[in-house]
Protein backbone atom coordinates (compact mmCIF):
# COMPACT_ATOMS: atom_id res chain seq x y z
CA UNK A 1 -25.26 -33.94 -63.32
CA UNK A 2 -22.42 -36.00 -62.97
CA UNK A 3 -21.19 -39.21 -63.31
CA UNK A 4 -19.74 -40.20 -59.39
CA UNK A 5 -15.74 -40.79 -60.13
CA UNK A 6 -13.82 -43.43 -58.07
CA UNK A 7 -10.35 -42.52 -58.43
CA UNK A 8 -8.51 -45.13 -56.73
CA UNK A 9 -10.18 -48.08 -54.62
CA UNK A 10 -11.77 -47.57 -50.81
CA UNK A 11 -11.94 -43.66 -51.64
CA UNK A 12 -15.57 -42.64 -52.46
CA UNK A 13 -16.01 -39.96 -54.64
CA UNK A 14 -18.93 -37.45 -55.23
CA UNK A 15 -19.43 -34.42 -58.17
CA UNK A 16 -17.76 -31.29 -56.49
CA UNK A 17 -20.07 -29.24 -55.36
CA UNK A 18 -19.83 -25.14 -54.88
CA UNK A 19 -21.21 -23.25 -52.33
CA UNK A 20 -23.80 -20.69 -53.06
CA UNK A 21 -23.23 -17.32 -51.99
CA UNK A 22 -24.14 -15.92 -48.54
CA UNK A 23 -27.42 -14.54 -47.57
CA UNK A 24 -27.88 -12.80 -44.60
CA UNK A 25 -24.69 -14.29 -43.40
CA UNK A 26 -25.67 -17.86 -43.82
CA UNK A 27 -25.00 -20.44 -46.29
CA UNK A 28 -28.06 -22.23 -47.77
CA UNK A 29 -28.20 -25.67 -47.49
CA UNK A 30 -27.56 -27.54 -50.60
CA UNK A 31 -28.60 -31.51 -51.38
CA UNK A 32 -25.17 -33.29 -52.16
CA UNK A 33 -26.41 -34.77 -55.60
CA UNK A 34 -25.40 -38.64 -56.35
CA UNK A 35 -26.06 -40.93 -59.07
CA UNK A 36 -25.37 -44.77 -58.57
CA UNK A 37 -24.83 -47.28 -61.65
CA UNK A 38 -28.44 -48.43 -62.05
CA UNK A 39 -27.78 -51.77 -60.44
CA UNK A 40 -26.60 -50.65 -57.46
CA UNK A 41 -29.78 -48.37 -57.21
CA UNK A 42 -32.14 -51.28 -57.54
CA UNK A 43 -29.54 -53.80 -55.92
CA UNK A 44 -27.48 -51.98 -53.82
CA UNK A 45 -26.90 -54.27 -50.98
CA UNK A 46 -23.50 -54.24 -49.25
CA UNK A 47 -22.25 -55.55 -45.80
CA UNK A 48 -20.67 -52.87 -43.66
CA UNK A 49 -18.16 -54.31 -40.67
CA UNK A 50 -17.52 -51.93 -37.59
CA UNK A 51 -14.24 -53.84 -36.11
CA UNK A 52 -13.67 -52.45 -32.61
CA UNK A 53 -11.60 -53.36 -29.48
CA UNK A 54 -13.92 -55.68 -27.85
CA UNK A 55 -16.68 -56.76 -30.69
CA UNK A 56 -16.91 -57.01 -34.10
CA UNK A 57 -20.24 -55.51 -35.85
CA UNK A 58 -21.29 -56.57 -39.14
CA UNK A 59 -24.63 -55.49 -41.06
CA UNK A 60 -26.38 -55.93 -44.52
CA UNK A 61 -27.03 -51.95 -45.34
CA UNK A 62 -29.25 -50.97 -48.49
CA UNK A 63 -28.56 -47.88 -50.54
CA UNK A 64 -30.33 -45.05 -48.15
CA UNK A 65 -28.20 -46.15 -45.40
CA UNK A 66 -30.95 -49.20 -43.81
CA UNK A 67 -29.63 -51.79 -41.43
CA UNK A 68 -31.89 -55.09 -42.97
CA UNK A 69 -30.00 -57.61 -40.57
CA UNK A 70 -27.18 -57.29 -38.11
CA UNK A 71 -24.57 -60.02 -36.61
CA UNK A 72 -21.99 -59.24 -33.24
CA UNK A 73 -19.29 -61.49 -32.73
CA UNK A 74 -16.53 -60.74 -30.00
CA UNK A 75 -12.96 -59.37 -31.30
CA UNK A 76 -10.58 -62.02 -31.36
CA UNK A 77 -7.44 -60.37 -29.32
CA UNK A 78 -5.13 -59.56 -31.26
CA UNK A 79 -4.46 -61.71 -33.97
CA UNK A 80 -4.86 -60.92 -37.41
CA UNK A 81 -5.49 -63.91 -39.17
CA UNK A 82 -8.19 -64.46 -36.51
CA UNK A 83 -10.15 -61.28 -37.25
CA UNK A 84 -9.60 -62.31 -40.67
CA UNK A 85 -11.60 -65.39 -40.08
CA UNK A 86 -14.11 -63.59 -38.09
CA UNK A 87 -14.93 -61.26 -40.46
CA UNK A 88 -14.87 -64.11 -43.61
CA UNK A 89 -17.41 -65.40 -41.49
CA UNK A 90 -19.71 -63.43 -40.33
CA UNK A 91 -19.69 -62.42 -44.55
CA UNK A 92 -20.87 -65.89 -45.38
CA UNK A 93 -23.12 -65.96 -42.78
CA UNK A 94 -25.29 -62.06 -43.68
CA UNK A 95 -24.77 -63.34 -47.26
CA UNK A 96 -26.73 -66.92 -47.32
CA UNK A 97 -30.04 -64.92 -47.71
CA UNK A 98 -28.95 -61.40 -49.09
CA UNK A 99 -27.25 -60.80 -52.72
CA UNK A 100 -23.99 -59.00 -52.13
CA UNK A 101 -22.12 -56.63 -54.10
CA UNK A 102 -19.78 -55.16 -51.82
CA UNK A 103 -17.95 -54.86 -48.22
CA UNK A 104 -16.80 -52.53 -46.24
CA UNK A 105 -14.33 -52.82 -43.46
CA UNK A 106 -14.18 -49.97 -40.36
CA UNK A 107 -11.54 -49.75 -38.06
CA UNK A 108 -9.74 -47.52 -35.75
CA UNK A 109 -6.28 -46.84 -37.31
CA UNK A 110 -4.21 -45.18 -40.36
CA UNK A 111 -4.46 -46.92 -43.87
CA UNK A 112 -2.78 -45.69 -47.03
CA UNK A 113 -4.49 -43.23 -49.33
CA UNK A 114 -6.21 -46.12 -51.44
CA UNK A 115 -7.41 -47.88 -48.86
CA UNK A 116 -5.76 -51.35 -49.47
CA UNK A 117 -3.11 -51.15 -46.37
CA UNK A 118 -3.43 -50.99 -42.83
CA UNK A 119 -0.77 -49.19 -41.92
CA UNK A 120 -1.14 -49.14 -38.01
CA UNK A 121 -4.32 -50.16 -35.47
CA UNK A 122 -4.30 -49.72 -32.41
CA UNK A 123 -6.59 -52.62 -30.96
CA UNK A 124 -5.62 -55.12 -33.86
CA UNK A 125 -1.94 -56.75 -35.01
CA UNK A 126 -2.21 -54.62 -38.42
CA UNK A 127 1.02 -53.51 -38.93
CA UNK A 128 1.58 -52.58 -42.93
CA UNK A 129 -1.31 -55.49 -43.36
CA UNK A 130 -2.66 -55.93 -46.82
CA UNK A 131 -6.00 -56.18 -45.16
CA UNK A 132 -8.09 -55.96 -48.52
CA UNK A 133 -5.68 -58.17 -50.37
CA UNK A 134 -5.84 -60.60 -48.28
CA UNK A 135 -10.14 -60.04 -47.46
CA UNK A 136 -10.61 -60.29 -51.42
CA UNK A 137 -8.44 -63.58 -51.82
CA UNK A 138 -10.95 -65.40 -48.91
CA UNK A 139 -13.99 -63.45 -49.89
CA UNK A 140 -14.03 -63.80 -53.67
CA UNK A 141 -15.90 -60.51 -54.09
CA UNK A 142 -14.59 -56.49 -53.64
CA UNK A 143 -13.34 -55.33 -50.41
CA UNK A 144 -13.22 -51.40 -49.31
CA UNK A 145 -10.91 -50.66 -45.97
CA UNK A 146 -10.99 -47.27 -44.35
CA UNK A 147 -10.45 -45.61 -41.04
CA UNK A 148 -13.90 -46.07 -38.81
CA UNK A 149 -14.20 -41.99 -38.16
CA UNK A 150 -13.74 -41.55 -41.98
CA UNK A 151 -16.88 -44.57 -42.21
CA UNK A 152 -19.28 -42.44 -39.83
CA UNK A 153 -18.53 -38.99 -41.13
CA UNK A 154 -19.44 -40.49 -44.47
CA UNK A 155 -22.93 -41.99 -42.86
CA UNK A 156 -23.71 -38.72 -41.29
CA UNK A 157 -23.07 -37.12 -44.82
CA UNK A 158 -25.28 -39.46 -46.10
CA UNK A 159 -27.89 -40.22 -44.26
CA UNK A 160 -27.26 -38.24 -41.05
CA UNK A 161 -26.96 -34.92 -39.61
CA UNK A 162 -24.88 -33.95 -42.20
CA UNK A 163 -27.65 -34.76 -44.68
CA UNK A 164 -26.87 -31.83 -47.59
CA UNK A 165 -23.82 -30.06 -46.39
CA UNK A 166 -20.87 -30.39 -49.28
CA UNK A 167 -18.07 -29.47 -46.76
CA UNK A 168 -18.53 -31.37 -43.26
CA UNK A 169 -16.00 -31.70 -40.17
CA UNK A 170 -17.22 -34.99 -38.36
CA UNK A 171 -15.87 -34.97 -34.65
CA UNK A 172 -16.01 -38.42 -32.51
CA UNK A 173 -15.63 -38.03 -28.66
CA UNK A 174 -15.10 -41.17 -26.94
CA UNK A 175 -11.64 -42.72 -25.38
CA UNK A 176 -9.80 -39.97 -27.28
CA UNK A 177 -10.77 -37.94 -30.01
CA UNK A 178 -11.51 -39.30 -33.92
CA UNK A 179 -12.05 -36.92 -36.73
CA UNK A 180 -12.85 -37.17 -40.37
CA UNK A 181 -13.14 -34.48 -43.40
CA UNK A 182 -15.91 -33.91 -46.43
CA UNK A 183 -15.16 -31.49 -48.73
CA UNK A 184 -16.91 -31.18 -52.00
CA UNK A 185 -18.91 -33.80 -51.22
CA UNK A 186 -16.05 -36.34 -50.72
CA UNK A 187 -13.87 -38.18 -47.70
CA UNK A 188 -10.35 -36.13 -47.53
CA UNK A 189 -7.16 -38.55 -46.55
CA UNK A 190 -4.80 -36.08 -46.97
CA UNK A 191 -1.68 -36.78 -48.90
CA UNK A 192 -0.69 -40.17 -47.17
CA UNK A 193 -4.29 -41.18 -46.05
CA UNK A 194 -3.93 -40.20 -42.35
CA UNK A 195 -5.99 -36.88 -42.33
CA UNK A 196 -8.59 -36.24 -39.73
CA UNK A 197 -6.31 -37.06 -36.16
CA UNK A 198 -7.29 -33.86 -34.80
CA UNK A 199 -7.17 -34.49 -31.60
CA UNK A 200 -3.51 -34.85 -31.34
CA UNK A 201 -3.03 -31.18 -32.38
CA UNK A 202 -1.25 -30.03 -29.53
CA UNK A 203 -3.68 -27.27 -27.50
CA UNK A 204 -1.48 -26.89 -23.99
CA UNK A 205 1.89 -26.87 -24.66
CA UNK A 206 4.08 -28.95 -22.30
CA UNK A 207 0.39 -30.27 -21.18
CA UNK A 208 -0.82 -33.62 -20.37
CA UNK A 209 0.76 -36.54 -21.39
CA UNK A 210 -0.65 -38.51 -24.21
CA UNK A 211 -0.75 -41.49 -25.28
CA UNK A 212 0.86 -40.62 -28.96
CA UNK A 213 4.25 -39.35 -26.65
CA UNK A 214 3.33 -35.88 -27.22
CA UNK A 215 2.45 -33.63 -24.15
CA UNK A 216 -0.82 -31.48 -24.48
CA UNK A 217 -3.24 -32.86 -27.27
CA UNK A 218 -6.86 -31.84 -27.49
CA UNK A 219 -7.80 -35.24 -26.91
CA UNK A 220 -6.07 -34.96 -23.06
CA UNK A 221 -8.45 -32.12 -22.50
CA UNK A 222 -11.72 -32.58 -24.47
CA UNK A 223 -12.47 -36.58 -24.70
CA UNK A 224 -14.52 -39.00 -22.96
CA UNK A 225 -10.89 -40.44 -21.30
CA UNK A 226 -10.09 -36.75 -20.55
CA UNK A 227 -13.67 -36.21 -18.43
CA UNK A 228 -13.67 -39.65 -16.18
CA UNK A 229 -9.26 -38.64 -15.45
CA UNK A 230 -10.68 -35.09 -14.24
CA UNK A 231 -13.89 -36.69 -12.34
CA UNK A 232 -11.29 -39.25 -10.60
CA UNK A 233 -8.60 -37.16 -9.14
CA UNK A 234 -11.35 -35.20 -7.29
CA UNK A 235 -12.78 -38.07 -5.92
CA UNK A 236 -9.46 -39.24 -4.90
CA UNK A 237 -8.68 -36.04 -3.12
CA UNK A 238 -12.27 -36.53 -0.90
CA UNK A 239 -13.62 -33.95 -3.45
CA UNK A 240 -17.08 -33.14 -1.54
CA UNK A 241 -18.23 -32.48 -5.38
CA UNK A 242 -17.25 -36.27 -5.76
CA UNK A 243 -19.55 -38.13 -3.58
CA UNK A 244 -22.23 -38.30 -6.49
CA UNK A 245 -19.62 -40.15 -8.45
CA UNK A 246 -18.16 -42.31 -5.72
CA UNK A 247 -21.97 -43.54 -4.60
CA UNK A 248 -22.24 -44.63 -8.29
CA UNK A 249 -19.43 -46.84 -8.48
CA UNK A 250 -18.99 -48.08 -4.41
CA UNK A 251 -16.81 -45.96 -3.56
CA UNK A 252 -14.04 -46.86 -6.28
CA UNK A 253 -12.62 -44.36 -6.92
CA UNK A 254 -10.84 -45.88 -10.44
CA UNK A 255 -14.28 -47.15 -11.33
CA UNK A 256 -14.94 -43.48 -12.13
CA UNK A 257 -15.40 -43.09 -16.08
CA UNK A 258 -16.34 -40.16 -18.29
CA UNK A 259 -19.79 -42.63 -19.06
CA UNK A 260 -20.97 -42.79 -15.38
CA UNK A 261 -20.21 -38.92 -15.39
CA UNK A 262 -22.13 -38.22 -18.23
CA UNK A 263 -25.04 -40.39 -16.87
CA UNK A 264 -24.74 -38.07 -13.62
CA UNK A 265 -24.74 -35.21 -15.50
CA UNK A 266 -27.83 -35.97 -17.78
CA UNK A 267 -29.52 -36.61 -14.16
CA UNK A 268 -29.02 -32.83 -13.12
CA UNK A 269 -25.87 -34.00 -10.62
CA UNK A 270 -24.29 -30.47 -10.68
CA UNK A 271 -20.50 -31.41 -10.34
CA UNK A 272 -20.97 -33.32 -13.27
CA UNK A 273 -22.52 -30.81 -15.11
CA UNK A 274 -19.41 -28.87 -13.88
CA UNK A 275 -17.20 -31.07 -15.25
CA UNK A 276 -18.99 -31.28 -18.82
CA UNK A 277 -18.64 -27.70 -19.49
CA UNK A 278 -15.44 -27.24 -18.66
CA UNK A 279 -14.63 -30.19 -21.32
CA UNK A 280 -17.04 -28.39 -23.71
CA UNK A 281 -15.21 -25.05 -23.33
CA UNK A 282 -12.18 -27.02 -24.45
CA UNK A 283 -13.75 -28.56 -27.56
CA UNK A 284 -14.86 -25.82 -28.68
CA UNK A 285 -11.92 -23.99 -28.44
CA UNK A 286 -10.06 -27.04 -30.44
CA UNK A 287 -13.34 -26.30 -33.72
CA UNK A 288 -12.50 -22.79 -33.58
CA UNK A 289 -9.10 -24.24 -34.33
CA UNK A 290 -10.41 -26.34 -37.23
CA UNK A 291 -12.91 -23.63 -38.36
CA UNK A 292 -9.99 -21.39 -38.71
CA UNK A 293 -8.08 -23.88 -40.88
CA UNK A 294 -10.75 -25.99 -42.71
CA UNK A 295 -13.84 -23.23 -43.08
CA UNK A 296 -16.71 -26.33 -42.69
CA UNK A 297 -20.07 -25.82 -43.41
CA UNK A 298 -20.87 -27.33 -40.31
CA UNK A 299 -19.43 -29.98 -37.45
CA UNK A 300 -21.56 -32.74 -36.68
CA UNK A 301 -20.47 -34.22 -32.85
CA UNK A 302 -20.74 -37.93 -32.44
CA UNK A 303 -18.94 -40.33 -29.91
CA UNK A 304 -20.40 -41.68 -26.15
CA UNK A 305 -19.44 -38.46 -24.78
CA UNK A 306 -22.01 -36.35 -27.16
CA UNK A 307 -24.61 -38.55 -25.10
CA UNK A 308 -24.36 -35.56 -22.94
CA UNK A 309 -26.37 -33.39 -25.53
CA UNK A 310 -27.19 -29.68 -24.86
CA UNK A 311 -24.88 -29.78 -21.50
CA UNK A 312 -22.07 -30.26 -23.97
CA UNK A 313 -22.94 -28.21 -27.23
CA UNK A 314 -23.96 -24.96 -25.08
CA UNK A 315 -20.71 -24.34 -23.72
CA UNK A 316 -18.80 -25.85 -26.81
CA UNK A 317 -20.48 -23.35 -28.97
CA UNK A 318 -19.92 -20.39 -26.63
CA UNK A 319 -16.27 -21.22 -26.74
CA UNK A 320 -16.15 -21.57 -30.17
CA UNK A 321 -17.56 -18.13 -30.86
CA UNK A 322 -15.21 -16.18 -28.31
CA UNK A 323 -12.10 -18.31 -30.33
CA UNK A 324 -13.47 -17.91 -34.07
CA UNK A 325 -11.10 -16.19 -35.75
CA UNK A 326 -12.72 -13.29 -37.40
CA UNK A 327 -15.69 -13.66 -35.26
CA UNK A 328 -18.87 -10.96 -36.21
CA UNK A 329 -17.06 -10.78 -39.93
CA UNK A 330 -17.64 -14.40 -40.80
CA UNK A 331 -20.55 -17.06 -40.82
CA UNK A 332 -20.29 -19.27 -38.00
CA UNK A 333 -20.59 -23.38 -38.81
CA UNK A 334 -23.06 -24.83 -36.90
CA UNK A 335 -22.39 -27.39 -34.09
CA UNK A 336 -24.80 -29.96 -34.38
CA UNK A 337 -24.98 -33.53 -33.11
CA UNK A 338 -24.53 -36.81 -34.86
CA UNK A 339 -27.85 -38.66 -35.61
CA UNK A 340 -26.59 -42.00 -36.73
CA UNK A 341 -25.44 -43.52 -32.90
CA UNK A 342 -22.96 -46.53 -32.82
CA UNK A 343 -24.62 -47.56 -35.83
CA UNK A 344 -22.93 -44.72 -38.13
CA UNK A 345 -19.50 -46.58 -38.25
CA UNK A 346 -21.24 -49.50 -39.87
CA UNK A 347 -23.55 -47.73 -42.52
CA UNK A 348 -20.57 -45.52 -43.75
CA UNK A 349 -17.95 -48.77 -43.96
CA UNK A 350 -21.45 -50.18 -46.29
CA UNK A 351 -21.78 -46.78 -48.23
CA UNK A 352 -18.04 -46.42 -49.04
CA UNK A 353 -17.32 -49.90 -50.38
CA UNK A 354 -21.24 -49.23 -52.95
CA UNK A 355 -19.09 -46.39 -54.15
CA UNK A 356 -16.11 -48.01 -54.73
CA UNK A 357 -17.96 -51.06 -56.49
CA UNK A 358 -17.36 -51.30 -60.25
């Protein structure tokens, strides 16, 4: 077995591993094999931070992926130095009773390939930031920074869903769509560290504006945002399929969210259930996309809008098998959901920066 390699800092590395051939038109699951430095085994405690657009998540994570103690504090707007500080402190603070080797930063947003630069976020003032520079200089101790979809595909490879599989595509369905890539048993950047935004592929030409400036990405048609925009121009019409929707929110309209739809729809609330498959026929036609191009062993689903469960996989994997390309010649990857919650983002942020200790 393999010594675990660590090419360049913040990107976690694993041995490759090869799939085994098909039987019977499926792939056997096979354990992703690690081995730690001995003293991260026995003492592999590192603090993982989940930085998001309203709080800041920090956690003391052992090395199979346990929360031991947790700390929120709220995001301070938009200054950097001030999330900075934050974060120094809320390190001091999980570190007065716990031995620390590492930390790991999350966050939504693009940083270089070695994980040192924040190149853009969108619900912080990182703009070409040396984040870990500058973490290291007030931390005294190593510092790993990576993208927060990259952190939970890497917990659900882990110690998740994804538990085995060498060559995972991690989808996250909330505001838009986040994405992340394992193959061989390791986090793929891509060439300038910005792999994984699939859901700005366009899908609908000339489509739905986006927020990137392009018109017609899968994220305008298959996200959390994408569901509540859908559920509130019905009820805004007088939609009789909207009154469910209106009662929950008082009649405000623009109160309407993809969340309270969900909720409806996990009540039986048929509209809403409506609603969710036609957003599930639309994911999966964007994984046959990805199947076609990547070849996964499997795509784990995470996100608040995967809350929804079977009333989103069913028709996600129906689509997906009518779009495979190659479909009754190939294996089909499973579509499976996450298992690590809100929680993954955290754990993975922990995991990467153990690997990237030396």
């Amino acid at each position: 077995m393999k010594q675990m390699r660590v090419d360049d800092p913040g990107r976690p590395r694993t041995p490759r591993v090869h799939s085994p051939a098909l039987r019977n038109g499926r792939v056997p699951r096979a354990r992703v094999q690690l081995r730690l430095p001995s003293r991260l085994t026995r003492r592999g405690l590192s603090i993982g931070i989940d930085i998001g657009g309203t709080k800041v998540a920090a956690g003391v994570v052992d090395a199979d992926g346990r929360i031991l103690v947790e700390e929120i504090r709220a995001t301070p707007g938009h200054d950097a130095r001030e999330v900075e500080q934050v974060i120094v402190s809320l390190v001091r603070s999980l570190s007065s009773e716990h031995r620390i080797l590492s930390v790991g930063i999350g966050a939504a947003g693009w940083m270089d390939r070695s994980g040192s630069t924040v190149l853009f976020s969108p619900h912080l003032a990182w703009r070409n930031e040396p984040v870990r520079a500058n973490l290291e200089k007030l931390l005294h101790r190593r510092v790993s920074v990576t993208n927060d979809a990259d952190a939970a595909a890497w917990a659900e490879c882990r110690f998740g869903t994804g538990t085995g599989q060498s060559r995972l595509v991690c989808i996250t369905l909330g505001t838009g769509i986040g994405g992340a890539i394992i193959l061989d048993g390791r986090l793929e950047r891509g060439n300038w560290g910005v792999a994984g935004e699939f859901g700005h592929q366009v899908i609908v030409p000339h489509g739905h504006r986006c927020e990137c400036g392009n018109r017609g990405c899968w994220e305008q048609y298959a996200s959390g945002n994408a569901l509540g925009r859908e559920a509130r121009e019905l009820a805004r019409a007088n939609s009789p399929v909207a009154q469910e929707w209106l009662r929950a929110v008082d009649g405000r309209a623009e109160d309407i969210t993809g969340a309270v739809v969900t909720s409806l729809a996990r009540e039986g609330d048929p509209a809403s259930i409506q609603l969710i498959e036609d957003i599930g026929e639309w994911l999966g036609l964007g994984l046959a996309n990805l199947a076609a191009a990547l070849d996964p062993g499997m795509f784990v689903i995470g996100g608040g809008l995967s809350e929804a469960g079977e009333l989103l996989l069913e028709p996600t994997r129906r689509a997906f098998g009518r779009n495979l390309t190659g479909r009754g010649f190939r294996p089909a990857a499973p579509i499976e959901l996450a298992a690590l919650g809100p929680k993954a983002g955290l754990i993975g942020a922990a995991d990467i920066a153990r690997f990237s200790w030396r």
